[in-house]
Protein backbone atom coordinates (compact mmCIF):
# COMPACT_ATOMS: atom_id res chain seq x y z
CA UNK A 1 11.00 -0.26 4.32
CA UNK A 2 14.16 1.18 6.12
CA UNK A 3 13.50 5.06 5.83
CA UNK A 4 12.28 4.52 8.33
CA UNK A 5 15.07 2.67 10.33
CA UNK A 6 17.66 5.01 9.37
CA UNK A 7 15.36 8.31 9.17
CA UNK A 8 12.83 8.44 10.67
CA UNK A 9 13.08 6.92 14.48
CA UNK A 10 16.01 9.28 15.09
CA UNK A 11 13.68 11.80 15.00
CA UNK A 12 11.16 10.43 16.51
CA UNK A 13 13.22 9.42 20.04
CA UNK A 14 15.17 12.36 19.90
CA UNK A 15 18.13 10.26 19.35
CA UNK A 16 20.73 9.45 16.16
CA UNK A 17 20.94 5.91 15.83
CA UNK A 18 24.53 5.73 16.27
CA UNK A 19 23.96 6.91 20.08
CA UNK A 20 24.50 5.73 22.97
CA UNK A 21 20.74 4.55 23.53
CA UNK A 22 20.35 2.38 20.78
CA UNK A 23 23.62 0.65 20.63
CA UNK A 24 22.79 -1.59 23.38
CA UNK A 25 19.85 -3.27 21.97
CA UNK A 26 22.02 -4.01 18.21
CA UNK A 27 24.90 -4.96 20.73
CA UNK A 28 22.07 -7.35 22.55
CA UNK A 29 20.09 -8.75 19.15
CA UNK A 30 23.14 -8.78 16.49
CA UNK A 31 25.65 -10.97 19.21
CA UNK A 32 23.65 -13.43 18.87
CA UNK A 33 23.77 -14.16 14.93
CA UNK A 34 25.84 -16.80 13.48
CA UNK A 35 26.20 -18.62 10.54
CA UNK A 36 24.34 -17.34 7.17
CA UNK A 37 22.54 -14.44 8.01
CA UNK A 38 19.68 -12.68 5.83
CA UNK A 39 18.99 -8.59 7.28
CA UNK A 40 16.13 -7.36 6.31
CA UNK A 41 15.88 -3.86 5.60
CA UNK A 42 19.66 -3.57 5.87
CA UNK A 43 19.29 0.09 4.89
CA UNK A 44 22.49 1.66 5.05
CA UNK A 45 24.50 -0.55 6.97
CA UNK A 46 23.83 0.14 10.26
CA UNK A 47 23.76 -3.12 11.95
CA UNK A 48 27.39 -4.48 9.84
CA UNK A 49 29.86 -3.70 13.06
CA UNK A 50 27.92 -5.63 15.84
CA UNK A 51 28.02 -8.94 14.10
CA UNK A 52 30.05 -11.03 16.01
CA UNK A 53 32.78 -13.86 14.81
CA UNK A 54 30.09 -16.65 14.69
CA UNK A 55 28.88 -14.88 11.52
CA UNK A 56 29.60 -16.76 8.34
CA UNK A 57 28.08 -13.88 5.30
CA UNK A 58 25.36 -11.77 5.00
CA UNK A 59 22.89 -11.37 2.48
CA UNK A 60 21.64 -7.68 2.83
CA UNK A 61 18.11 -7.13 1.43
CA UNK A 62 16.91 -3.66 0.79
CA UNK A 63 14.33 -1.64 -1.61
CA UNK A 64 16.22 1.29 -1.49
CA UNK A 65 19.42 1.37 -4.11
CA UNK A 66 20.56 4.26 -2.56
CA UNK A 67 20.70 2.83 0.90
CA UNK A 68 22.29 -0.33 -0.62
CA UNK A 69 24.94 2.10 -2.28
CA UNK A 70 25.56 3.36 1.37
CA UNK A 71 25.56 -0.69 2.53
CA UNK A 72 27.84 -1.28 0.20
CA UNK A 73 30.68 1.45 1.78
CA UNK A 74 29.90 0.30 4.92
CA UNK A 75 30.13 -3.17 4.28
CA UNK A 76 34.34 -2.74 2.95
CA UNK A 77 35.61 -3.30 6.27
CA UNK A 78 33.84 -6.40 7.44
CA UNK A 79 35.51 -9.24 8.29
CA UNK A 80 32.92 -11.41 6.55
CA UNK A 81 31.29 -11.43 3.37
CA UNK A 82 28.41 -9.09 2.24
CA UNK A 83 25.91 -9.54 -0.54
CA UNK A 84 23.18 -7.38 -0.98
CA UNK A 85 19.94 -7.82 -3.04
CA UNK A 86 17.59 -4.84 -4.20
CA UNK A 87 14.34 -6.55 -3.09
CA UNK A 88 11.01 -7.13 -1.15
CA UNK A 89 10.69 -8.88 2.44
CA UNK A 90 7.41 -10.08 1.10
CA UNK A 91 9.22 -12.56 -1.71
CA UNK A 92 12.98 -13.10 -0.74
CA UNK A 93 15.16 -14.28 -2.95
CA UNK A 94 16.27 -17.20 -1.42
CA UNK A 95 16.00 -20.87 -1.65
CA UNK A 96 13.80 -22.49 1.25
CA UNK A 97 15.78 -23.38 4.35
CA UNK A 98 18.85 -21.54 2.69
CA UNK A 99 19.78 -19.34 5.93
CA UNK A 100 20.81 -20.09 9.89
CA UNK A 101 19.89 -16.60 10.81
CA UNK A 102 17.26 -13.87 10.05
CA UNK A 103 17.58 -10.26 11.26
CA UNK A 104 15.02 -7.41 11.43
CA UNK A 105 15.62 -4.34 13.51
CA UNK A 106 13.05 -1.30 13.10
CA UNK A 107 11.86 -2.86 10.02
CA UNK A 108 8.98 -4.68 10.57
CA UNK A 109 7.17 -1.51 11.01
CA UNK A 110 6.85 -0.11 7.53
CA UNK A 111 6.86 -3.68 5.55
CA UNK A 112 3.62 -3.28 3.28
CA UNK A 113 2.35 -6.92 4.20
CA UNK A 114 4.31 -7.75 7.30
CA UNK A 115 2.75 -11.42 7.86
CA UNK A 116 3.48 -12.51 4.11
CA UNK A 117 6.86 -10.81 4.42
CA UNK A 118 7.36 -13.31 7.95
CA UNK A 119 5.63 -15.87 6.65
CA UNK A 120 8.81 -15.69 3.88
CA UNK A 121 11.44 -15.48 6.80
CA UNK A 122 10.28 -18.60 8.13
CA UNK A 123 10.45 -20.31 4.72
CA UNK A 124 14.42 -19.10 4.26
CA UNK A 125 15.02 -20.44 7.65
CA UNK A 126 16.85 -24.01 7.99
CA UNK A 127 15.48 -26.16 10.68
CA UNK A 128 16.54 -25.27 13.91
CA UNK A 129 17.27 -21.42 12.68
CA UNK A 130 16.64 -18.31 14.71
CA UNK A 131 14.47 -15.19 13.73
CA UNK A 132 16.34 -12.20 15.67
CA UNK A 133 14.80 -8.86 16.26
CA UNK A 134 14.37 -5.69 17.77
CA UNK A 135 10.97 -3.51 16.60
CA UNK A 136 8.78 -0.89 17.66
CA UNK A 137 5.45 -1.12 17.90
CA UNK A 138 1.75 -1.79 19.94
CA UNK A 139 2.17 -0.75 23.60
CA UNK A 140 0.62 -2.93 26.74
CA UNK A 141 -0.41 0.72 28.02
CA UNK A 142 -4.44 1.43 27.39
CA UNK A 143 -3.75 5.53 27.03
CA UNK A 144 -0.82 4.57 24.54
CA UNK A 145 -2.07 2.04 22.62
CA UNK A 146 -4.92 5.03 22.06
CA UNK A 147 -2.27 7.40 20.81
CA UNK A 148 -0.81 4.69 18.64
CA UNK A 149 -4.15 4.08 16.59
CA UNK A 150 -5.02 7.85 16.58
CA UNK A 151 -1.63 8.79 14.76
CA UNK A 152 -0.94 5.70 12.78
CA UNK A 153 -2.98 6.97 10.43
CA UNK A 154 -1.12 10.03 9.60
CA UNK A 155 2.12 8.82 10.64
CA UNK A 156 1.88 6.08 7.95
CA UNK A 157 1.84 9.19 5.58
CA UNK A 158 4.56 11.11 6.57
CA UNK A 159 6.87 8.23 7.75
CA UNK A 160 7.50 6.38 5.07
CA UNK A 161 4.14 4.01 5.49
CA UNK A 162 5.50 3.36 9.34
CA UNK A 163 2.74 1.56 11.56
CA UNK A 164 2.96 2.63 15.09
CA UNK A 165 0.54 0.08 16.33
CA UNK A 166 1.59 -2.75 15.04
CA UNK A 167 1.40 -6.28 17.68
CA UNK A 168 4.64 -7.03 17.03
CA UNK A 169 4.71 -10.40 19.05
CA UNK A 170 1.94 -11.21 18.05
CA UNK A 171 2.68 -11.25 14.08
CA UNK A 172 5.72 -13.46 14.79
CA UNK A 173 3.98 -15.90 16.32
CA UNK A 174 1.15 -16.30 14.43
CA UNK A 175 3.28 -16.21 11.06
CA UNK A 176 4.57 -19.51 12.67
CA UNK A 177 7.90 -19.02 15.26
CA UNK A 178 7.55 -19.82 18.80
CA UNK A 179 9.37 -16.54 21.13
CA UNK A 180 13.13 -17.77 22.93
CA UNK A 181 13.18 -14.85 24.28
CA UNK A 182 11.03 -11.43 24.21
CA UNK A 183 11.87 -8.47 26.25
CA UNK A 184 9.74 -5.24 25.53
CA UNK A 185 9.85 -1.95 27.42
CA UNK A 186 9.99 1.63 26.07
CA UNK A 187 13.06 3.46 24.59
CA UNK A 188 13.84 6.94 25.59
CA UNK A 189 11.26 9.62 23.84
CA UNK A 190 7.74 9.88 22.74
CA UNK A 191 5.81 6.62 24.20
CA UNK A 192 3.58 6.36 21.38
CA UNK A 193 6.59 5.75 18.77
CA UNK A 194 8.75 3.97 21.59
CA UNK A 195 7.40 0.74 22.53
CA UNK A 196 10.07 -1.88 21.72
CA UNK A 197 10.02 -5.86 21.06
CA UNK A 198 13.13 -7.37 21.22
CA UNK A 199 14.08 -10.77 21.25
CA UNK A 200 14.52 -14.50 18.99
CA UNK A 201 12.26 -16.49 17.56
CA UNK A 202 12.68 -19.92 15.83
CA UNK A 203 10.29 -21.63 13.11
């Protein structure tokens, strides 16, 4: 699920994810965390500096063990504890209401079933728990949204089963969560693959 997150959008935007442009929206989304955090799609440990001191562990879940190898370096100089798990977003591993905190950042694009997989997020969350996230996905924009459904199809193929058209605020919503916050608006690069969603979410 996070090929794509730490391959593929890079390309897409024109921009390494380390930049300058996308460091403000992890800065934005990953400040806000606290207590025991789940990531899904922690890929390769990306997201592990801009947790703030609010943060109690994480539990890093990932299909990939080679990302989670790369997770694992990057996870020796936090100054909280890091677990990771080698599973699916669709069944997490975790007991119901186990977590304060769920993060997803370019993620929700390429989950196989991304309402079961939410559906799941909600289930980990304790009452009163947050959903935090930053995706890409369906734009507002008539002669994008076209775009979007013309190369989803292909895209899907050749990045790593990627949706480009997916409703992201939507999904959330109807998987159960009512939005905080939502602020959407397009990244730097190719509109059709830069629509974002970011914002929190609680069950």
């Amino acid at each position: 699920m996070s090929f794509y997150h730490d391959h593929i959008l890079p390309h897409l935007i024109n921009l390494s994810m380390r930049n300058r442009y996308l460091v403000p929206y992890r800065e934005r989304v990953l400040s806000a965390a606290e207590g025991r955090v789940l990531e899904i799609g922690i890929g390769s440990g990306l997201n592990l500096p801009f947790y703030g001191p609010k943060v109690q562990d994480v539990m890093g879940l990932e299909p990939s063990a080679r990302l989670l190898e790369m997770a694992r370096r990057a996870a020796d100089s936090s100054a909280f504890e890091v677990n990771f798990v080698e599973g699916s977003a669709e069944a997490i591993p975790l007991d119901n209401r186990s977590v304060d905190t769920v993060v997803t950042t370019w993620t929700l694009c390429t989950v196989p079933a991304a309402m079961q997989a939410l559906h799941d997020m909600r289930r980990v969350l304790r009452p009163g728990g947050q959903l935090l996230f930053v995706e890409h996905g369906l734009s507002p924009d008539a002669g994008v949204r076209i775009w979007q459904n013309r190369l989803t199809p292909v895209w899907k193929r050749i990045g790593g089963g990627c949706y480009l058209n997916r409703p992201i605020q939507s999904l959330i919503e109807m998987a159960g969560f009512r939005m905080d916050r939502m602020e959407t608006g397009y990244a730097k690069g190719p509109k059709p693959m830069a629509f974002m969603y970011e914002g929190r979410a609680r069950p």
